[in-house]
Protein backbone atom coordinates (compact mmCIF):
# COMPACT_ATOMS: atom_id res chain seq x y z
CA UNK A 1 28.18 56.52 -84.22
CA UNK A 2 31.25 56.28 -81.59
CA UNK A 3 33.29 54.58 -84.21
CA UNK A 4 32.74 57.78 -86.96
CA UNK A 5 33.85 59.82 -84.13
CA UNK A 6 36.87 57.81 -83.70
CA UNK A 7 37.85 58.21 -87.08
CA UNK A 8 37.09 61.76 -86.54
CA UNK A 9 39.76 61.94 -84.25
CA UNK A 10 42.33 60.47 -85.96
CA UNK A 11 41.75 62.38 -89.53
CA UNK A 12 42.37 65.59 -87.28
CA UNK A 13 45.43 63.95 -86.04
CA UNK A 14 47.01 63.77 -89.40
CA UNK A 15 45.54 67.11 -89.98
CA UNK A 16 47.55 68.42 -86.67
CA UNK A 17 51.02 67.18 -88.43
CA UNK A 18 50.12 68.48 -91.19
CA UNK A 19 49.66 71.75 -89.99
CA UNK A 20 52.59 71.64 -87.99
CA UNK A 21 54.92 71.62 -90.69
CA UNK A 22 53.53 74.50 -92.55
CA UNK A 23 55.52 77.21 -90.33
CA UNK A 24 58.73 76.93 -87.79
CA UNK A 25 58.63 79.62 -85.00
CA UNK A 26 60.34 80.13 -81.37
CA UNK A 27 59.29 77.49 -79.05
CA UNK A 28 56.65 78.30 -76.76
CA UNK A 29 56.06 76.63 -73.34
CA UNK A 30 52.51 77.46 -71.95
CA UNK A 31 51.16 76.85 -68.46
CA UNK A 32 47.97 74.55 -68.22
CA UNK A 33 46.40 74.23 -64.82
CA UNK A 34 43.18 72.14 -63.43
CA UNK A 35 41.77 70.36 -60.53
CA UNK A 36 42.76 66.80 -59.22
CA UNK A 37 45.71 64.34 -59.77
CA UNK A 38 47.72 64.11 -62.59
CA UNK A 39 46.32 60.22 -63.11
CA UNK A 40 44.37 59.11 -66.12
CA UNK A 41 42.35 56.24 -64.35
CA UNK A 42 41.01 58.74 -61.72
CA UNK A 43 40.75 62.24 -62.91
CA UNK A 44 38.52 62.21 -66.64
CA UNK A 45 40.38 66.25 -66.57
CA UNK A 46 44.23 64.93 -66.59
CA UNK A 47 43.36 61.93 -69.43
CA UNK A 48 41.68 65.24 -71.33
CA UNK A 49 44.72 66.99 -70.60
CA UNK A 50 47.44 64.52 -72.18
CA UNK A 51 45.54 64.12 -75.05
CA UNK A 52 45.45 68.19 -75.48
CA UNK A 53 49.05 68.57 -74.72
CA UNK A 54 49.77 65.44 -77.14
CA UNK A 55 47.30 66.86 -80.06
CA UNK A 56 49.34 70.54 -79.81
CA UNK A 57 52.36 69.81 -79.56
CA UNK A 58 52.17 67.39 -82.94
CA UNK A 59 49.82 69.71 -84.37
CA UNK A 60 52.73 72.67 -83.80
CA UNK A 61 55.27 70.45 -84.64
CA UNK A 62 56.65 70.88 -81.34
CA UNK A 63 56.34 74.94 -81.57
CA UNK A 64 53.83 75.08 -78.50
CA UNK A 65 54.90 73.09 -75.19
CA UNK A 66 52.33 72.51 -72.48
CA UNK A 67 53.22 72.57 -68.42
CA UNK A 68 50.67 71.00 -66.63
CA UNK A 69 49.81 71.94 -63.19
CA UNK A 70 47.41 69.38 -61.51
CA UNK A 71 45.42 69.62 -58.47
CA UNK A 72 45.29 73.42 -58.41
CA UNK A 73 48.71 73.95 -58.14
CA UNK A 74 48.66 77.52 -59.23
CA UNK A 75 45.79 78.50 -56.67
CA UNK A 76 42.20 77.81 -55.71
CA UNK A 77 39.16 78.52 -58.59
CA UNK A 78 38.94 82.66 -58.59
CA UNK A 79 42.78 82.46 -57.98
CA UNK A 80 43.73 80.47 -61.37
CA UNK A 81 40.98 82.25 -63.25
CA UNK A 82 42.43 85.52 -62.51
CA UNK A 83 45.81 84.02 -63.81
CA UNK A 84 44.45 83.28 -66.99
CA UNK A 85 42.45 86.67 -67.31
CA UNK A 86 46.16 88.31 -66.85
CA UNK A 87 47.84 86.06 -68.89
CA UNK A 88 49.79 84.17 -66.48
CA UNK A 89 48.31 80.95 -67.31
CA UNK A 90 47.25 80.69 -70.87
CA UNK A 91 45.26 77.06 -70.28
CA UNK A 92 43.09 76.75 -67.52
CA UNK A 93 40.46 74.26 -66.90
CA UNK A 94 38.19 75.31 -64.47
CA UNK A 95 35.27 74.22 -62.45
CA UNK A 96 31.75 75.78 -62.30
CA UNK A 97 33.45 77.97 -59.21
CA UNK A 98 36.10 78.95 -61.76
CA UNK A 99 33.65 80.72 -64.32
CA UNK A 100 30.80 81.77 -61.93
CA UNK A 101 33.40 84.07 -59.78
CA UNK A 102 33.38 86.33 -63.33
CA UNK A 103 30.33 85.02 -65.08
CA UNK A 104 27.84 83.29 -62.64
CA UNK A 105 25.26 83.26 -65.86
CA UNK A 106 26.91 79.80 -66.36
CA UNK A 107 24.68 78.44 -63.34
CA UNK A 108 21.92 77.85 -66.62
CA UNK A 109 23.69 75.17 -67.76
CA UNK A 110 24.18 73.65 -64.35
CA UNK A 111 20.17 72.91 -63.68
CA UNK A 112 19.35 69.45 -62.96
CA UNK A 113 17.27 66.50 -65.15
CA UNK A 114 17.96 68.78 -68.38
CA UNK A 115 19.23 66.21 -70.45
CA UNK A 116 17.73 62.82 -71.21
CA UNK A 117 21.19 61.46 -72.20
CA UNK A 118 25.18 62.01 -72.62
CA UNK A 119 24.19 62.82 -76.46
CA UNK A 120 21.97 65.79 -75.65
CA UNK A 121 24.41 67.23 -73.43
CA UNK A 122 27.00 66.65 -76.61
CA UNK A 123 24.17 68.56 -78.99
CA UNK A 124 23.17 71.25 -76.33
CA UNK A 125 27.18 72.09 -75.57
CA UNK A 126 28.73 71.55 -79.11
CA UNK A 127 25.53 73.05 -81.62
CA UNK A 128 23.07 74.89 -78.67
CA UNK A 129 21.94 78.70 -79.21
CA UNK A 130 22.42 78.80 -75.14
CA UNK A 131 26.17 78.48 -75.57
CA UNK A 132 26.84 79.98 -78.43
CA UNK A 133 25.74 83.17 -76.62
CA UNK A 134 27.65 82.10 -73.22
CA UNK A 135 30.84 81.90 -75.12
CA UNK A 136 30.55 85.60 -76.08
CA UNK A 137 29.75 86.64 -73.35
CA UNK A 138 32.53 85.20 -71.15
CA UNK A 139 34.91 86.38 -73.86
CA UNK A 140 33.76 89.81 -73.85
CA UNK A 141 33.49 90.54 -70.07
CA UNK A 142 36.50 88.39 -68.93
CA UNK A 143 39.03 88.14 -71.98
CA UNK A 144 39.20 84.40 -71.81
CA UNK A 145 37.77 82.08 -74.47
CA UNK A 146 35.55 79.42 -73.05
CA UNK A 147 37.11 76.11 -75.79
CA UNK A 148 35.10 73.19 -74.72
CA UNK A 149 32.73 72.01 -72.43
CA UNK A 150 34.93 68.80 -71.00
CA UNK A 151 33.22 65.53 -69.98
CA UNK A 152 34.89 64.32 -66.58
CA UNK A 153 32.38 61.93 -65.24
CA UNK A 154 29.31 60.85 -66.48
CA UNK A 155 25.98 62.45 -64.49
CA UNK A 156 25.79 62.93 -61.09
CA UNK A 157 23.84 60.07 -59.36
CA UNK A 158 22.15 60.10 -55.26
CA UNK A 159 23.65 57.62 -53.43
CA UNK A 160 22.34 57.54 -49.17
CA UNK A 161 23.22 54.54 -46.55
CA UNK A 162 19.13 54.31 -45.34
CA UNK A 163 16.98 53.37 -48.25
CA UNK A 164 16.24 53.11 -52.04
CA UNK A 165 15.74 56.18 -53.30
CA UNK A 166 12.93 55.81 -56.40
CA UNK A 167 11.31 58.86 -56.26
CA UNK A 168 11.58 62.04 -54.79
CA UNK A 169 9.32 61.26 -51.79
CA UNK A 170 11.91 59.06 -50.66
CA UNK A 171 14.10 61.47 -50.17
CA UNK A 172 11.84 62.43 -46.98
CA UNK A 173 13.74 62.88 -43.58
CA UNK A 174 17.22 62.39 -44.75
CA UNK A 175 19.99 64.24 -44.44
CA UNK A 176 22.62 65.01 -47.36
CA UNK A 177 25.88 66.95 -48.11
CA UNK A 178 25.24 70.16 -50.44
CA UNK A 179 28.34 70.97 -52.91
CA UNK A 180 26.52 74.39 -52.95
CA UNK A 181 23.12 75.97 -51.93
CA UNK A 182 21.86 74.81 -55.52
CA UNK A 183 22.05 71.32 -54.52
CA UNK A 184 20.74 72.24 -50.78
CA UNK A 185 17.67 73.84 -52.78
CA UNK A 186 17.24 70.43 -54.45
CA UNK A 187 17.58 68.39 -51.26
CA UNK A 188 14.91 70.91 -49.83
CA UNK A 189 12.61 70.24 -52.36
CA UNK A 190 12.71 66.47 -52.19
CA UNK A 191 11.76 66.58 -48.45
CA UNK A 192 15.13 66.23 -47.24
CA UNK A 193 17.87 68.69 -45.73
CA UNK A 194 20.98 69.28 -46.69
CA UNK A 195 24.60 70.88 -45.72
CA UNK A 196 27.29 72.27 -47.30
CA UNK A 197 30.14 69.88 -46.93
CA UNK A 198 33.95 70.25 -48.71
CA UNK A 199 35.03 67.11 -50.34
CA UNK A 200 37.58 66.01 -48.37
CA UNK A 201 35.38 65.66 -45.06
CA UNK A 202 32.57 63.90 -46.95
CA UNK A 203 33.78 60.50 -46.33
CA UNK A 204 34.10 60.97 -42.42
CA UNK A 205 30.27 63.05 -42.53
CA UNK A 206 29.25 60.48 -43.84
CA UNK A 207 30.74 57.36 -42.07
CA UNK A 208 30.13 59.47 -38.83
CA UNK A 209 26.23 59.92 -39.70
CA UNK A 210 26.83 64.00 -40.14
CA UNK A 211 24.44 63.45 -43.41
CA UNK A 212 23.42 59.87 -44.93
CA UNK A 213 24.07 60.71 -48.38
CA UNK A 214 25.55 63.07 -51.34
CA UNK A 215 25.56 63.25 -55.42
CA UNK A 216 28.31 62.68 -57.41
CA UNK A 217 29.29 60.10 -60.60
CA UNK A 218 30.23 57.21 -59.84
CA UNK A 219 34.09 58.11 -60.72
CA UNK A 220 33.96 60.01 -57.65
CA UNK A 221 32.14 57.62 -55.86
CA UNK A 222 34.93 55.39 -56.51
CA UNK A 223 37.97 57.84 -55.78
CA UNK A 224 36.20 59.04 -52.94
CA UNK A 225 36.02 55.20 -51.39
CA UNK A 226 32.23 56.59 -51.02
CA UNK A 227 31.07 53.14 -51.23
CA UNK A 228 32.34 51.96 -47.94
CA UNK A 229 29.83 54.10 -46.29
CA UNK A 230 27.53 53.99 -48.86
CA UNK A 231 24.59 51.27 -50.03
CA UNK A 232 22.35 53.04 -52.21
CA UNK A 233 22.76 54.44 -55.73
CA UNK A 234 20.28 56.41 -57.62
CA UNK A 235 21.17 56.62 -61.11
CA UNK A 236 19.09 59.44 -61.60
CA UNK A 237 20.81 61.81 -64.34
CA UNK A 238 20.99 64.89 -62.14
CA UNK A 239 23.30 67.03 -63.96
CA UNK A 240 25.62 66.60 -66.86
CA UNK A 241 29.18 66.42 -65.36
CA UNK A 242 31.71 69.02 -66.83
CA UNK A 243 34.67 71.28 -66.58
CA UNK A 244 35.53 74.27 -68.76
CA UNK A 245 38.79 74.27 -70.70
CA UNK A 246 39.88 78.12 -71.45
CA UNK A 247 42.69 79.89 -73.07
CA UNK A 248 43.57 83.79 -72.48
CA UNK A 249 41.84 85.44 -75.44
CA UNK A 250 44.34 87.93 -75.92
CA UNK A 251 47.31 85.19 -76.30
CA UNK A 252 45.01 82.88 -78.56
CA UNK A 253 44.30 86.07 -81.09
CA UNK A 254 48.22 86.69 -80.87
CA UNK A 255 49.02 83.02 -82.34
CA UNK A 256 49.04 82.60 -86.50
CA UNK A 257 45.95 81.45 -88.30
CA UNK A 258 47.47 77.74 -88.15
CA UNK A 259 48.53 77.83 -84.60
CA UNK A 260 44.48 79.06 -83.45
CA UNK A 261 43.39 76.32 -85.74
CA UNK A 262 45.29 73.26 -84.04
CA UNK A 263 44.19 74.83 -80.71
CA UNK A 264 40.35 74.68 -81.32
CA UNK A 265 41.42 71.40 -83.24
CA UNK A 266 43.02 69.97 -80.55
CA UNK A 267 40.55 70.99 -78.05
CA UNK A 268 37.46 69.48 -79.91
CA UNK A 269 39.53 65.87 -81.02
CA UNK A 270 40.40 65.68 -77.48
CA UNK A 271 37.11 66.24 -75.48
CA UNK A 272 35.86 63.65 -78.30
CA UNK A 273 38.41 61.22 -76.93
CA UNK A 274 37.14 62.16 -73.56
CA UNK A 275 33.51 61.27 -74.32
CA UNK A 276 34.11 58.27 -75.27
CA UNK A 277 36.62 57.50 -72.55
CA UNK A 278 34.33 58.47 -69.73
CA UNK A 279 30.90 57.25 -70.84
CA UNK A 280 32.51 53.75 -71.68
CA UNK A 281 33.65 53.15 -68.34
CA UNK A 282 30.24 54.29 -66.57
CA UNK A 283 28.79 50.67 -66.50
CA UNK A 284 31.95 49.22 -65.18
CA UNK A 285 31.93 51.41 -62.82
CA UNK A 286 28.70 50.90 -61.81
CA UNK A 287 29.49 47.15 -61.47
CA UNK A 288 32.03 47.82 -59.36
CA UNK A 289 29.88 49.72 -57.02
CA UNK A 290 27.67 46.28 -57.20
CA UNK A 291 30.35 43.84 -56.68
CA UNK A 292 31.54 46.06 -53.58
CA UNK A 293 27.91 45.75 -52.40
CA UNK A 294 25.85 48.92 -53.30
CA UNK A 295 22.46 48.63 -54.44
CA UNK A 296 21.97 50.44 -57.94
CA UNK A 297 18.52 51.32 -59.08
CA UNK A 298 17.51 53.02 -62.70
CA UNK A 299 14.34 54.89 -62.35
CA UNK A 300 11.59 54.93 -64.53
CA UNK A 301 10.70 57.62 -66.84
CA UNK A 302 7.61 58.53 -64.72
CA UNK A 303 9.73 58.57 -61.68
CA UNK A 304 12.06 60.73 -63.25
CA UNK A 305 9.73 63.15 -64.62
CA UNK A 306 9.02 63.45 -60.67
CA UNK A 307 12.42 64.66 -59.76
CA UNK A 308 12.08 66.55 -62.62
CA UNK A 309 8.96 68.34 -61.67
CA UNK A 310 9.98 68.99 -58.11
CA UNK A 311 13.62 69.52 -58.35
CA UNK A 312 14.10 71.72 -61.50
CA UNK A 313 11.42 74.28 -59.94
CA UNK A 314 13.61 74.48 -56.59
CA UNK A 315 17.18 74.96 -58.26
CA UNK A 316 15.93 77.33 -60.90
CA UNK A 317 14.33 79.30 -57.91
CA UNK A 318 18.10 79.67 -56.68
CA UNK A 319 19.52 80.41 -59.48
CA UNK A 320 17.20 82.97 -60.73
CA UNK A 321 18.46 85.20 -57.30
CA UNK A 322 21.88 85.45 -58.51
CA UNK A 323 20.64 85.75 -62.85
CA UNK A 324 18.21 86.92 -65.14
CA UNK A 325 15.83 84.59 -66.00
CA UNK A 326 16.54 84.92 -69.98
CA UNK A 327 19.45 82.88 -69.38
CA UNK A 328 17.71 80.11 -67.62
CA UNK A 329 15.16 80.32 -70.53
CA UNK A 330 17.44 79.95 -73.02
CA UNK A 331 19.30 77.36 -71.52
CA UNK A 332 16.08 75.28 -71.01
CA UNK A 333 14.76 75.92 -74.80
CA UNK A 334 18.40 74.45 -75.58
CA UNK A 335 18.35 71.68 -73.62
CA UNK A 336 14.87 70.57 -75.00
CA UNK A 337 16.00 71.05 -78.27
CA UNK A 338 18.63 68.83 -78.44
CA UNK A 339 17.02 66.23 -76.54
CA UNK A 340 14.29 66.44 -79.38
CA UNK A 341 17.13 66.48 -81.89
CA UNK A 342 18.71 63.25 -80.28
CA UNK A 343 15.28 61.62 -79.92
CA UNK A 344 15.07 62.02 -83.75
CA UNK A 345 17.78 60.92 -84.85
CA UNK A 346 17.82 57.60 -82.79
């Protein structure tokens, strides 16, 4: 299966050239911003990046240039999405803060233990019904085109400096950092409490004993150092990890029929690339988190149906203050579906 995807990616490749040379035009040098350093073996976004710019640019025959700017550069989340709403950046790949300061229905995708495996997540953001409708809808109330759904490391896992964590029970009496309230509402629910803590004072929170533990994939566990004041790791498939590559609307319509083509082109060969880039390096990672002395435990399909039971309940309680509950209906029937569809095709 990954090596028909390969090949995927290199047919559109030729197909990019090809393209390319069909029409000569002005040179055009387009801004591209996103979040973290411009460094392939630590940020999943940049590596998706390079292969973007690298898929265009042949694909245009050198008619469309991208700029990056790396670790938000151009502004914080609302700030860069408002530049590519007014057309001052044309490329910007955003974080879930990004899209919910102008579309917060995106939060339906974000609900935990939805999908059994990185293939579902594939089916429910490539095929779903969910996002079909979610990329109309961003389009039409923002003018920006939601392109791909990009893979940037793996699924969040728990990791704590107490105990094992097997089951949600053991989560009882512990204290852990909350990206958000959604993931404080999850905490909650397990028995333990949490508080919202930025990224860069996690490491000291947690060396310090401010909270014993926090969620993240274990690229970030790794770039974060997290594992010097860490022990435990709970491989637990929380939530699908993912930024949103999008394009000003208005610009994309302007382009030629070829141009729009090797966009989208580009866009899907590269996220491919990205797939298999990040979800081949998740069990070296996790080794590494071994050799450096963390414990890793996988739990069992009964135990995760537990955090299932407990913890979906909890976020989708947040969520559903801030949207209507069709969306988190729709985004559940998705999910299910393709985890059926994966299940049957396996």
């Amino acid at each position: 299966m990954l090596k028909g995807k390969a090949v995927v990616c290199l047919i559109l490749v030729f197909v990019f050239v090809f393209t390319g040379m069909l029409s000569a035009a002005q040179v055009m040098n387009i801004k591209m911003s996103y979040n973290g350093p411009a460094d392939i073996e630590t940020n999943a976004v940049h590596e998706f990046a390079v292969n973007f710019k690298n898929f265009i640019e042949m694909g245009s025959n050198g008619r469309i240039k991208l700029t990056f700017y790396p670790n938000s550069q151009l502004g914080n989340e609302e700030e860069r999405m408002l530049q590519t709403i007014n057309g001052l950046t044309m490329f910007n790949i955003a974080s879930n803060a990004g899209i919910v300061s102008v579309y917060p229905q995106i939060y339906a995708a974000t609900v935990p233990f939805m999908f059994d495996n990185f293939q579902a997540a594939h089916q429910f953001f490539d095929h779903s019904e969910y996002w079909q409708k979610t990329r109309e809808e961003f389009r039409e109330i923002s003018g920006v085109t939601l392109l791909e759904a990009v893979e940037e490391g793996g699924f969040l896992a728990f990791t704590n400096n107490k105990k094992e964590i097997h089951r949600p029970q053991d989560f009882t009496g512990l204290k852990f950092r909350g990206m958000d309230p959604g993931q404080v509402a999850l905490y909650e629910a397990f028995g333990a409490s949490g508080t919202p803590i930025p990224w860069t004072e996690l490491y000291m929170a947690l060396q310090t004993g401010v909270v014993d533990g926090q969620m993240n994939p274990p690229t970030y566990i790794i770039s974060g150092s997290l594992y010097e004041v860490q022990d435990y790791v709970t491989m637990a498939n929380i939530q699908y990890s993912c930024q949103w590559l999008t394009v000003n609307t208005d610009w994309l319509e302007s382009l030629t029929p070829e141009d729009r083509y090797v966009i989208k082109a580009a866009a899907k060969a590269a996220n491919i690339i990205n797939r298999l880039s990040v979800e081949a390096k998740v069990n070296q990672r996790v080794q590494f988190l071994k050799e450096q002395g963390m414990k890793v435990y996988y739990p069992t399909g009964e135990e995760m149906q537990q955090f299932k039971d407990i913890g979906q309940p909890a976020y989708i309680s947040w969520i559903g203050k801030r949207i209507d509950r069709q969306y988190i209906d729709a985004a559940l029937e998705s999910a299910a579906k393709a985890n059926q569809e994966v299940r049957g095709n396996e």
